[in-house]
N, C-alpha and C. Protein backbone atom coordinates (compact mmCIF):
# COMPACT_ATOMS: atom_id res chain seq x y z
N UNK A 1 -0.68 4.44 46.27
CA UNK A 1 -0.22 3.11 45.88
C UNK A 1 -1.10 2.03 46.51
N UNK A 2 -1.47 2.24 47.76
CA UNK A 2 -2.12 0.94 48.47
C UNK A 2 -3.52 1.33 47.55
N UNK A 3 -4.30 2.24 47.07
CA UNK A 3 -5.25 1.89 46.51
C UNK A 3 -5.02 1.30 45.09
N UNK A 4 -3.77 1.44 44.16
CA UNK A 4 -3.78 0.56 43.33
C UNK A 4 -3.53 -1.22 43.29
N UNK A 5 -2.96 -1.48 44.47
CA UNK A 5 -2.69 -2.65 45.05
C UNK A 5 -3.83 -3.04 45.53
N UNK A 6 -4.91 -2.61 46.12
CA UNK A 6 -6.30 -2.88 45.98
C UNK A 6 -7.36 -3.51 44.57
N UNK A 7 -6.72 -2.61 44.12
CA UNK A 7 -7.30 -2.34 42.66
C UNK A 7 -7.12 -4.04 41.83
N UNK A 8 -5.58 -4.46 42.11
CA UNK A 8 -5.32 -5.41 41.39
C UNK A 8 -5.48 -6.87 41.75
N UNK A 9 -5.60 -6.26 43.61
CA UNK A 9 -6.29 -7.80 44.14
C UNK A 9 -7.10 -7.99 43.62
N UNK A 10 -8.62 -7.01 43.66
CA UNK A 10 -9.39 -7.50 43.33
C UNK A 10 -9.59 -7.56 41.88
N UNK A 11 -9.12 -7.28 41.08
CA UNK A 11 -9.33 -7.85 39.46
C UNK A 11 -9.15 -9.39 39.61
N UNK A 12 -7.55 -9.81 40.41
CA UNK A 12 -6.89 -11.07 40.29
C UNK A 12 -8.06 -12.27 41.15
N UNK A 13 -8.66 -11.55 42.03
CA UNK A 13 -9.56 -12.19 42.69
C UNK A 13 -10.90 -12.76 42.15
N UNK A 14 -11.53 -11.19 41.23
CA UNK A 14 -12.79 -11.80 40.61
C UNK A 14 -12.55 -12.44 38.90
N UNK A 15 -11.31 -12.07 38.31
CA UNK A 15 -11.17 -12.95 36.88
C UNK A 15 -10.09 -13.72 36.93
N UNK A 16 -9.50 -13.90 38.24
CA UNK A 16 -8.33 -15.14 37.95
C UNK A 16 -7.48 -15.24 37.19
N UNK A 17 -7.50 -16.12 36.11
CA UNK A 17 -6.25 -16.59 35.05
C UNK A 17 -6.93 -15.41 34.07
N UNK A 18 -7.58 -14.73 33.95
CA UNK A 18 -7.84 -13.69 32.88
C UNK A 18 -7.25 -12.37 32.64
N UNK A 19 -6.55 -12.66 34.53
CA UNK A 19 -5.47 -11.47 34.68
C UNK A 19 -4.41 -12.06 34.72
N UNK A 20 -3.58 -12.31 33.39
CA UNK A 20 -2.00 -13.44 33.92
C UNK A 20 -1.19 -12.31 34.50
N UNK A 21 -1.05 -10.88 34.32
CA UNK A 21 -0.16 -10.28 35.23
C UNK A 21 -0.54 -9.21 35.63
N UNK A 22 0.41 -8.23 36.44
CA UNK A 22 0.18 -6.96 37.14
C UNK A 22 1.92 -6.73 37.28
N UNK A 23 1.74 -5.73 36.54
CA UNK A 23 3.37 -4.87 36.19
C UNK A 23 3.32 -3.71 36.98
N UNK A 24 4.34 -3.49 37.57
CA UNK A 24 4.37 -2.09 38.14
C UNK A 24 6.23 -1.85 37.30
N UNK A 25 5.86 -0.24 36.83
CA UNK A 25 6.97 0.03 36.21
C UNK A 25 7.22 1.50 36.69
N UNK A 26 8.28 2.35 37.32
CA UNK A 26 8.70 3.45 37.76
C UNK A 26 6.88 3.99 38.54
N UNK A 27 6.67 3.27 39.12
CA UNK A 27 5.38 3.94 39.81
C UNK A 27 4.34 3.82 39.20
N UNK A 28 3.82 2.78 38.13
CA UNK A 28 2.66 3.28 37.43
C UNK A 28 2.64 1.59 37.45
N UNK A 29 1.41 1.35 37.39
CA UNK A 29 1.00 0.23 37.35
C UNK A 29 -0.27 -0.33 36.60
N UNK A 30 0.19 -1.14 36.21
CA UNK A 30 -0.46 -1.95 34.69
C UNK A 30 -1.34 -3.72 35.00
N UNK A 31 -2.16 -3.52 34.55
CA UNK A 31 -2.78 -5.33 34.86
C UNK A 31 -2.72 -5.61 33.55
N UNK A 32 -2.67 -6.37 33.36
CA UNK A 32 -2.04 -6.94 31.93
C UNK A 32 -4.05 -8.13 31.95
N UNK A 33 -4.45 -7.93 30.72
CA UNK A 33 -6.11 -8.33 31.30
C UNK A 33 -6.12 -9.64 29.89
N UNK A 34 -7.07 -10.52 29.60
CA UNK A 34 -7.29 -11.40 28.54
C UNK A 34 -8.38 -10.72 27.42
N UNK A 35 -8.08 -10.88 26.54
CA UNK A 35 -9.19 -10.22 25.76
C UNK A 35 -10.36 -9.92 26.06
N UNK A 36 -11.06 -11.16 26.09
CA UNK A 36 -12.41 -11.64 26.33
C UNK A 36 -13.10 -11.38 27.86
N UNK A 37 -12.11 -10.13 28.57
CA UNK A 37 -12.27 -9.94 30.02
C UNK A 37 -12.47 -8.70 30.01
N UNK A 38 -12.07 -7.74 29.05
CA UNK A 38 -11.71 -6.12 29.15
C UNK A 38 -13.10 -5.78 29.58
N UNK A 39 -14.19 -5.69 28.63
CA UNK A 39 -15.39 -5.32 28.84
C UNK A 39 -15.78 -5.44 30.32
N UNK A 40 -15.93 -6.36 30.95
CA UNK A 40 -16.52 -6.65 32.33
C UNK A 40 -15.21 -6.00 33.19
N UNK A 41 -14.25 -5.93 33.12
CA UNK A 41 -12.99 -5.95 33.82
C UNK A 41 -13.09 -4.39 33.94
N UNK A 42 -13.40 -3.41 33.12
CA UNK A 42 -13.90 -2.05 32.89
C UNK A 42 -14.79 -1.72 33.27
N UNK A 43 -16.20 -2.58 33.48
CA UNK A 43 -17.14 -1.86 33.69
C UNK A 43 -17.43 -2.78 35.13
N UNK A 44 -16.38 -3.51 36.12
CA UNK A 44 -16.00 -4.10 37.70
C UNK A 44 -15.15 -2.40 37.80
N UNK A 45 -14.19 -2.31 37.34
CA UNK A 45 -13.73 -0.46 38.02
C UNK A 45 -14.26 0.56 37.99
N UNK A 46 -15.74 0.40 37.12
CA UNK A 46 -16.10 1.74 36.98
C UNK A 46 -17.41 1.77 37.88
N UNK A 47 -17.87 0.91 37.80
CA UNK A 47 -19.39 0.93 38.96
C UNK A 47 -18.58 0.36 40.30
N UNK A 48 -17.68 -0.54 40.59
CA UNK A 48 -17.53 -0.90 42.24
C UNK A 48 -17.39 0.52 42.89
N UNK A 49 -17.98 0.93 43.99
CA UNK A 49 -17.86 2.50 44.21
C UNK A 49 -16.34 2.23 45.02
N UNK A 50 -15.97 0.84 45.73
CA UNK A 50 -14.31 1.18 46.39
C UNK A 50 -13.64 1.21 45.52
N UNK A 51 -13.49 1.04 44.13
CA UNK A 51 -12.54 1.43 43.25
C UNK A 51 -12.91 2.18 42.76
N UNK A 52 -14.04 2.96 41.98
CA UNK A 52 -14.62 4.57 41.48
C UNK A 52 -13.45 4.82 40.17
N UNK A 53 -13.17 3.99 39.12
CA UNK A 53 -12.62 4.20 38.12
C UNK A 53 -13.50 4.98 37.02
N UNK A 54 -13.31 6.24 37.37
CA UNK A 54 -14.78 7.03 36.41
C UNK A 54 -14.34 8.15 35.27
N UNK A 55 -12.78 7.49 35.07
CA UNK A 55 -12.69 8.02 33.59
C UNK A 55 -11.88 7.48 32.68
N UNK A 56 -11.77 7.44 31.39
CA UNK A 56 -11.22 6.45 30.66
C UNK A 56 -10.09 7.90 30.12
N UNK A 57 -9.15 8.08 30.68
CA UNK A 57 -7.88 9.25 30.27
C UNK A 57 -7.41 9.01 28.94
N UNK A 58 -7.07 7.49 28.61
CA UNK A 58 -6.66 7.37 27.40
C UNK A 58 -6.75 5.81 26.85
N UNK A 59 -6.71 5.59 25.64
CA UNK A 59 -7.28 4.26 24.67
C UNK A 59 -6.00 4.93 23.83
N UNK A 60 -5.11 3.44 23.35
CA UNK A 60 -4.26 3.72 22.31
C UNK A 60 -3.95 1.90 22.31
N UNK A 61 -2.58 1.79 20.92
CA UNK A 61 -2.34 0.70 20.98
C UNK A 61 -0.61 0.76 20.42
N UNK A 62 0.14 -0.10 20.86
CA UNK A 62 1.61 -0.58 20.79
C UNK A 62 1.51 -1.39 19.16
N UNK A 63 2.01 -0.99 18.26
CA UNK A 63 2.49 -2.62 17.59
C UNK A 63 4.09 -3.30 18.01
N UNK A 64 4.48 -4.16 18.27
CA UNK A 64 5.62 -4.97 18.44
C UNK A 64 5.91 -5.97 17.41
N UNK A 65 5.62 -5.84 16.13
CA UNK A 65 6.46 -6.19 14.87
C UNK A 65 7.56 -6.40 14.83
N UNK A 66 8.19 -7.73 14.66
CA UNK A 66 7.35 -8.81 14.39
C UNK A 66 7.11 -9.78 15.35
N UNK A 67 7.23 -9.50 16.54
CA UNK A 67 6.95 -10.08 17.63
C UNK A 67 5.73 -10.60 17.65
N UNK A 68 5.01 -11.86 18.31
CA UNK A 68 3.83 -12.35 19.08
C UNK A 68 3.98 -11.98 20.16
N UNK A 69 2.60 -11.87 20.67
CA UNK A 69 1.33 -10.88 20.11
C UNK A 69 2.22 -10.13 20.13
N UNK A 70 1.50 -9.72 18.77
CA UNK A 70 1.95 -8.41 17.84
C UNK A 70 1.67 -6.88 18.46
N UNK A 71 0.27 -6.84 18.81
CA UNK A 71 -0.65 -5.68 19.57
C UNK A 71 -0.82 -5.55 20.99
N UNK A 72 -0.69 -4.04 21.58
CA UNK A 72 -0.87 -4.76 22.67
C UNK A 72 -1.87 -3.23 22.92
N UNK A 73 -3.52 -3.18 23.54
CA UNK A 73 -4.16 -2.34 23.16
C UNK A 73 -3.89 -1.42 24.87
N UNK A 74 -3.94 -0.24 24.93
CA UNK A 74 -3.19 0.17 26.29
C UNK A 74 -4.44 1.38 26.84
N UNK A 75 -5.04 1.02 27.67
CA UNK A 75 -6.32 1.70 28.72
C UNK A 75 -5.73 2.58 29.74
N UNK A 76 -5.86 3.90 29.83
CA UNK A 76 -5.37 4.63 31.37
C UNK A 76 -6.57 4.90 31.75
N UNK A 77 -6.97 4.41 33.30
CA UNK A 77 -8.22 4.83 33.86
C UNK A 77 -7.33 5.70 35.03
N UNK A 78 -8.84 6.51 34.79
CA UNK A 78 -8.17 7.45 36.19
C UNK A 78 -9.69 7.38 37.24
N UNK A 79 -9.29 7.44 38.45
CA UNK A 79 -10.43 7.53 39.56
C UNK A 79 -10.45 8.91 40.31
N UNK A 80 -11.08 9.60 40.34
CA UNK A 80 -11.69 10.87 40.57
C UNK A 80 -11.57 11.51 42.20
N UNK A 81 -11.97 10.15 42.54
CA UNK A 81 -12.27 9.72 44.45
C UNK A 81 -10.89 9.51 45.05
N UNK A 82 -10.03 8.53 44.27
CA UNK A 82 -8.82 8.31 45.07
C UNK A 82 -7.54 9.28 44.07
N UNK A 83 -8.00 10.09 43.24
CA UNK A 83 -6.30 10.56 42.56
C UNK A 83 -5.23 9.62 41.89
N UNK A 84 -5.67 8.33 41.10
CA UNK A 84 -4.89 7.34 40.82
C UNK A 84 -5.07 6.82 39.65
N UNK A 85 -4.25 6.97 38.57
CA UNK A 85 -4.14 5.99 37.18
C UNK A 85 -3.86 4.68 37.52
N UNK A 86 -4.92 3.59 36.56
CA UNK A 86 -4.10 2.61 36.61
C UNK A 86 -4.45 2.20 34.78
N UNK A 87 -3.24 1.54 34.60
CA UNK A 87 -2.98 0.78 33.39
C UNK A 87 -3.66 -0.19 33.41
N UNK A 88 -4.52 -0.51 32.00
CA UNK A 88 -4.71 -1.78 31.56
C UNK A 88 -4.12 -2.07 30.36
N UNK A 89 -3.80 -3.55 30.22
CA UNK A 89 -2.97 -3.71 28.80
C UNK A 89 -3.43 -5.02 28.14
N UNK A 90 -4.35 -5.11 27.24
CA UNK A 90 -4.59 -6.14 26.39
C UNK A 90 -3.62 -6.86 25.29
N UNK A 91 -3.04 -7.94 25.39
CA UNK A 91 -1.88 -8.19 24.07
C UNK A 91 -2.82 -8.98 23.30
N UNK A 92 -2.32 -8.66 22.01
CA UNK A 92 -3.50 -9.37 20.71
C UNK A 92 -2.57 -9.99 19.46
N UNK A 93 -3.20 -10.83 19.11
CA UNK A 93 -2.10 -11.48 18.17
C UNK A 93 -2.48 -10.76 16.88
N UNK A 94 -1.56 -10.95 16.02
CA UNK A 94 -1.44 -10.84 14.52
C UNK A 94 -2.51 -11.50 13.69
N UNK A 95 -2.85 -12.45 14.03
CA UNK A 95 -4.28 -13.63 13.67
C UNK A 95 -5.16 -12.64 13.57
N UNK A 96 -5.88 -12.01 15.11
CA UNK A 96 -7.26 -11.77 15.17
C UNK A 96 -7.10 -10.54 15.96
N UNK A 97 -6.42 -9.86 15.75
CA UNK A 97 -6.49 -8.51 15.88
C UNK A 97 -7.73 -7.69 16.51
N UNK A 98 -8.65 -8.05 17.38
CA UNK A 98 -10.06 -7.85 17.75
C UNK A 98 -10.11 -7.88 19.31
N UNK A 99 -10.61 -6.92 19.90
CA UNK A 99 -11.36 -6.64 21.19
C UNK A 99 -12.52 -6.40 21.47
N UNK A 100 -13.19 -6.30 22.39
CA UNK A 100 -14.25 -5.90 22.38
C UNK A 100 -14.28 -4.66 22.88
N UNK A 101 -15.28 -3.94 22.34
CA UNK A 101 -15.77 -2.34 22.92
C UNK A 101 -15.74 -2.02 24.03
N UNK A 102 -15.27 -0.78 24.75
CA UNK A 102 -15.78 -0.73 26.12
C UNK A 102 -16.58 0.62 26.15
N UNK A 103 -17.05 0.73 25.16
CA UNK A 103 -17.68 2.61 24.81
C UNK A 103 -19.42 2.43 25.17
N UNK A 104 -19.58 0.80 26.01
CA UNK A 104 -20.44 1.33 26.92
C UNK A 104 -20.34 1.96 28.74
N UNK A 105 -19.51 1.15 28.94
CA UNK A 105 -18.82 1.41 29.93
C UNK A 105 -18.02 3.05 30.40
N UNK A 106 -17.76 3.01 29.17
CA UNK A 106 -17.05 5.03 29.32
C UNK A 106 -16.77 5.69 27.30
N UNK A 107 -18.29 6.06 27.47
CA UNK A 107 -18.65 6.78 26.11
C UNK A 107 -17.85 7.19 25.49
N UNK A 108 -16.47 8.04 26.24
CA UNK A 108 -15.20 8.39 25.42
C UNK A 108 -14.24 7.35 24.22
N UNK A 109 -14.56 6.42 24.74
CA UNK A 109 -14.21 5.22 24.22
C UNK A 109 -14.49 5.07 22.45
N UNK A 110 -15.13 5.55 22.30
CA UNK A 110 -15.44 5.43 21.08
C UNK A 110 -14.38 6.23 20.32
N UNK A 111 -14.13 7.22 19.98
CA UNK A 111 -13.63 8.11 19.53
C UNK A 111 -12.14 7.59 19.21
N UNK A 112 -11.39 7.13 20.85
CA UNK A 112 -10.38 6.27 20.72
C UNK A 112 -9.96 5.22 19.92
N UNK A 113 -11.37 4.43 20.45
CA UNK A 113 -11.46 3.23 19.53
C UNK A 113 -11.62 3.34 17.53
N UNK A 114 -11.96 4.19 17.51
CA UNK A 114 -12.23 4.11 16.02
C UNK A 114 -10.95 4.68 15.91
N UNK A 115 -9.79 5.75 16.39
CA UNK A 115 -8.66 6.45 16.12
C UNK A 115 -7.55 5.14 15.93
N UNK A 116 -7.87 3.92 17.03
CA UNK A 116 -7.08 2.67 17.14
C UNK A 116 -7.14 1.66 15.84
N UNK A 117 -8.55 1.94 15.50
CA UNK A 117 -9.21 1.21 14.32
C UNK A 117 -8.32 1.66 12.81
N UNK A 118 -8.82 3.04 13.14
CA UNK A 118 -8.03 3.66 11.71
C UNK A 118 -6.19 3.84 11.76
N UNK A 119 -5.79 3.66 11.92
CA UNK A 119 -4.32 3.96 12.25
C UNK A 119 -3.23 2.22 12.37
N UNK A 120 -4.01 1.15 13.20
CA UNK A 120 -3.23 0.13 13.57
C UNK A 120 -3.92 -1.05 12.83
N UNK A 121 -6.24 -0.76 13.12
CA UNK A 121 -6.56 -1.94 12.31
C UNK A 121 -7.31 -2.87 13.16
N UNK A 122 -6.92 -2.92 14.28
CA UNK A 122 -7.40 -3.79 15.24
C UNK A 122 -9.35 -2.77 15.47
N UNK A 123 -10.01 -3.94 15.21
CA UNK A 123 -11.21 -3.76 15.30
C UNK A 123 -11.66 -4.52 16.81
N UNK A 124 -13.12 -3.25 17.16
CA UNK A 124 -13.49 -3.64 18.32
C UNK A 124 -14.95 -3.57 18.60
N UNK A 125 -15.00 -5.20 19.09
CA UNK A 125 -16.58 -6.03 18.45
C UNK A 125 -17.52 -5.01 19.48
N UNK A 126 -18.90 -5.07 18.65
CA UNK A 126 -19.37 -4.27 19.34
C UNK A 126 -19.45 -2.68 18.98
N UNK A 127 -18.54 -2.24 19.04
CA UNK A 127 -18.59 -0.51 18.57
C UNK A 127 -20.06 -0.07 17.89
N UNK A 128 -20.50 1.03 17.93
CA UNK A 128 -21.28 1.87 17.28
C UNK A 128 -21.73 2.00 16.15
N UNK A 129 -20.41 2.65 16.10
CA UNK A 129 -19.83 3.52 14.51
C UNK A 129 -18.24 3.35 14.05
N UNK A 130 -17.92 2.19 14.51
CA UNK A 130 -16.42 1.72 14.06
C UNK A 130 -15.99 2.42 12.40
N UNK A 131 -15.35 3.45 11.90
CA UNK A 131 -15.14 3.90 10.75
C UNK A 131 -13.95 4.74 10.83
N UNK A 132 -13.46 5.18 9.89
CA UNK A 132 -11.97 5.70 9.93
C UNK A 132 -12.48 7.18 10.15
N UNK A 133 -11.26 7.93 10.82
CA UNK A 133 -11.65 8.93 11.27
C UNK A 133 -10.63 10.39 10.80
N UNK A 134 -9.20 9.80 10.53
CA UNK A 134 -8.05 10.44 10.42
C UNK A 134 -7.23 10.13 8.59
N UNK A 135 -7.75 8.98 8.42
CA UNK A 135 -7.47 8.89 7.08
C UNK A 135 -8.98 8.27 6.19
N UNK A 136 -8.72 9.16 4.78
CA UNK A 136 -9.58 8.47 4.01
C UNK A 136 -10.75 7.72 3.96
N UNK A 137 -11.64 7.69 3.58
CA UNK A 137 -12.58 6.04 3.75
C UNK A 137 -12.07 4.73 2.90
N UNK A 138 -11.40 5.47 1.75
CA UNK A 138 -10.75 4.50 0.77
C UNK A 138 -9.39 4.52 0.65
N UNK A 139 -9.04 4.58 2.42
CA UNK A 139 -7.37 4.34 2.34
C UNK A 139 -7.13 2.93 2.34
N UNK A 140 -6.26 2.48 1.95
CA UNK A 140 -5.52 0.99 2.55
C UNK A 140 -4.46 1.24 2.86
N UNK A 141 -4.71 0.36 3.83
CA UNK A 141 -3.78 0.43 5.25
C UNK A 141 -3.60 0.95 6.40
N UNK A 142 -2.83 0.79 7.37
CA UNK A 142 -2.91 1.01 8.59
C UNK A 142 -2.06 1.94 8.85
N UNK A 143 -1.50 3.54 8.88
CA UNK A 143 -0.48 3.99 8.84
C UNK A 143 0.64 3.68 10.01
N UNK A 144 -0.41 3.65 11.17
CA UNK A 144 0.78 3.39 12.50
C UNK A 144 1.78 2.03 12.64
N UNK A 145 1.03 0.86 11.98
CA UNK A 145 1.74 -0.19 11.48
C UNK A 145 3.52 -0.19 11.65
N UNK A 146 3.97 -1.39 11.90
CA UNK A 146 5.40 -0.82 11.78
C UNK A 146 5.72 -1.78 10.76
N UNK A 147 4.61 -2.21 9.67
CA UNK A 147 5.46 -2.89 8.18
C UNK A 147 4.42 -2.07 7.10
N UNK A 148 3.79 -0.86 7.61
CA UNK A 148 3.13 -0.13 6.86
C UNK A 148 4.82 0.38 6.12
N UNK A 149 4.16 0.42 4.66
CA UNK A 149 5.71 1.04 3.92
C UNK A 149 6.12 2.53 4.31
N UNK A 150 7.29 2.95 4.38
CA UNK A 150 7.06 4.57 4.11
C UNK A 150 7.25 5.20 2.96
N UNK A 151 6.58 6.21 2.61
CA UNK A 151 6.69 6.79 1.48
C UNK A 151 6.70 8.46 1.66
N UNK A 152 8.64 8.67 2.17
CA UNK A 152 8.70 10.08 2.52
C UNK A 152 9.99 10.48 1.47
N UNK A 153 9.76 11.68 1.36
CA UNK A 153 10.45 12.68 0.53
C UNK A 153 12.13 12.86 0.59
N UNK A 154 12.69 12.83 0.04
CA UNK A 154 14.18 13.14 0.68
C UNK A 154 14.15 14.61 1.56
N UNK A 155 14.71 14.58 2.10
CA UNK A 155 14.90 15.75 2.35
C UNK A 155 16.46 16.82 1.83
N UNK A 156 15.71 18.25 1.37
CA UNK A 156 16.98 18.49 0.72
C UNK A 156 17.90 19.49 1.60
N UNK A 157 18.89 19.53 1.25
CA UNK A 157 20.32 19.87 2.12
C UNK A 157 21.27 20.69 1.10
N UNK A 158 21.74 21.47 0.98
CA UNK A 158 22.51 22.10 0.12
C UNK A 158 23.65 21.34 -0.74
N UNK A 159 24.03 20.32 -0.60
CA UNK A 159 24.79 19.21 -0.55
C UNK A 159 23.72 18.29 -2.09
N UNK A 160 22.58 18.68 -1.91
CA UNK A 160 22.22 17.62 -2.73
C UNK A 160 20.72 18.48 -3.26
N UNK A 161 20.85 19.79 -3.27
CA UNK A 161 20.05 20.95 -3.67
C UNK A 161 19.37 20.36 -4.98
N UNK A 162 20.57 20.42 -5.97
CA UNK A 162 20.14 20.56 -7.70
C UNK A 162 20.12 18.93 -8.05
N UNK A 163 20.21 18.11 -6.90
CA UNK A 163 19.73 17.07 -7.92
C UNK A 163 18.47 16.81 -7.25
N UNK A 164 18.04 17.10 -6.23
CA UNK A 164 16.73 16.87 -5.97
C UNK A 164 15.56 17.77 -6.36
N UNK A 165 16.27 19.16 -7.15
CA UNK A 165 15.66 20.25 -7.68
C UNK A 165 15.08 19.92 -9.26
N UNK A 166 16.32 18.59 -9.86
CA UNK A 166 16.33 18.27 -10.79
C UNK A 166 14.93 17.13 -11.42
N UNK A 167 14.88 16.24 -10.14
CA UNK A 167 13.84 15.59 -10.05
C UNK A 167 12.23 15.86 -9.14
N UNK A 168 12.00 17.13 -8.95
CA UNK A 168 10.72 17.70 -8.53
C UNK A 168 10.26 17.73 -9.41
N UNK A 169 8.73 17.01 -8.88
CA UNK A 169 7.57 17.46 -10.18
C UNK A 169 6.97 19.25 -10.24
N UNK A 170 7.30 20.09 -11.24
CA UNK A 170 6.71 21.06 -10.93
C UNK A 170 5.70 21.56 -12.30
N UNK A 171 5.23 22.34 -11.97
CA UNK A 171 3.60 22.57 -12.90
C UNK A 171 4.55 23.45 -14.41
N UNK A 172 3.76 22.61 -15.36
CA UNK A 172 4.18 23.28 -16.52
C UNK A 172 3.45 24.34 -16.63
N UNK A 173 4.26 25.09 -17.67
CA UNK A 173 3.06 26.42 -18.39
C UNK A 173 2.17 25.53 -19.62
């Protein structure tokens, strides 16, 4: 713990108002970072050798529909040297949906980032090879979305066997 409390002085110390918070929730702790900060703010944990943040564990993203900010993009670094995750959490509005890359900073990044890209939408300036990875090239839409429509099957139950038997498409002769 005292090395994550380290961790967050000094973010709060070298970007100031770019870090408006630092959450600690059941033991895990989160800096809540400004967009336009992630990049440098990532690659201050990964080269300072007293913090030694030298792996990027996981890249994903929240939608909170219909809430502002809508997005909120979610970083687990882990440090190698001290045994310690810490959270980063970018919130992004509905407007401009955009971060910047950090897949120079920790190469894994990419992979994430395009999985974040294809699924929620939120693009991230900079990238490589930003392209969908899990759906289609000529899908529309975002599936993880939470006003993406759904379009699932009933499911059948003995209760409602022959009328959903009634309306299956099945292959003529």
């Amino acid at each position: 713990m005292e090395h994550l409390e380290y961790s967050a002085a000094v973010l709060r110390d070298r970007f100031g108002d770019r870090i408006p918070a630092v959450e600690t929730f059941r033991g895990q702790t989160t800096v809540v970072v400004d967009r336009g900060a992630i990049r440098a703010v990532c690659q201050l944990l990964h080269d300072e050798p007293r913090l030694s943040y030298d792996l990027l564990a996981a890249l994903t993203a929240v939608d909170f529909w219909p809430e502002e900010p809508r997005f909120s993009i979610v970083y687990q670094l882990y440090s190698l040297k001290h045994n310690v995750f810490l959270g980063l959490r970018v919130p992004l509005f509905s407007s401009s949906p955009e971060v910047a890359s950090i897949e120079s900073v920790y190469p894994n990044a990419s992979w994430h980032e395009r999985e974040v890209f294809d699924m929620f939408g939120v693009t991230f300036g900079g990238h490589a090879d930003l392209r969908r990875i899990l759906m289609p090239a000529d899908w529309v839409g975002h599936p993880l979305r939470k006003d993406y429509p759904l379009g699932y099957e009933e499911v059948q139950f003995t209760f409602n066997a022959d009328e959903i038997d009634r309306r299956k498409p099945y292959a003529r002769d």
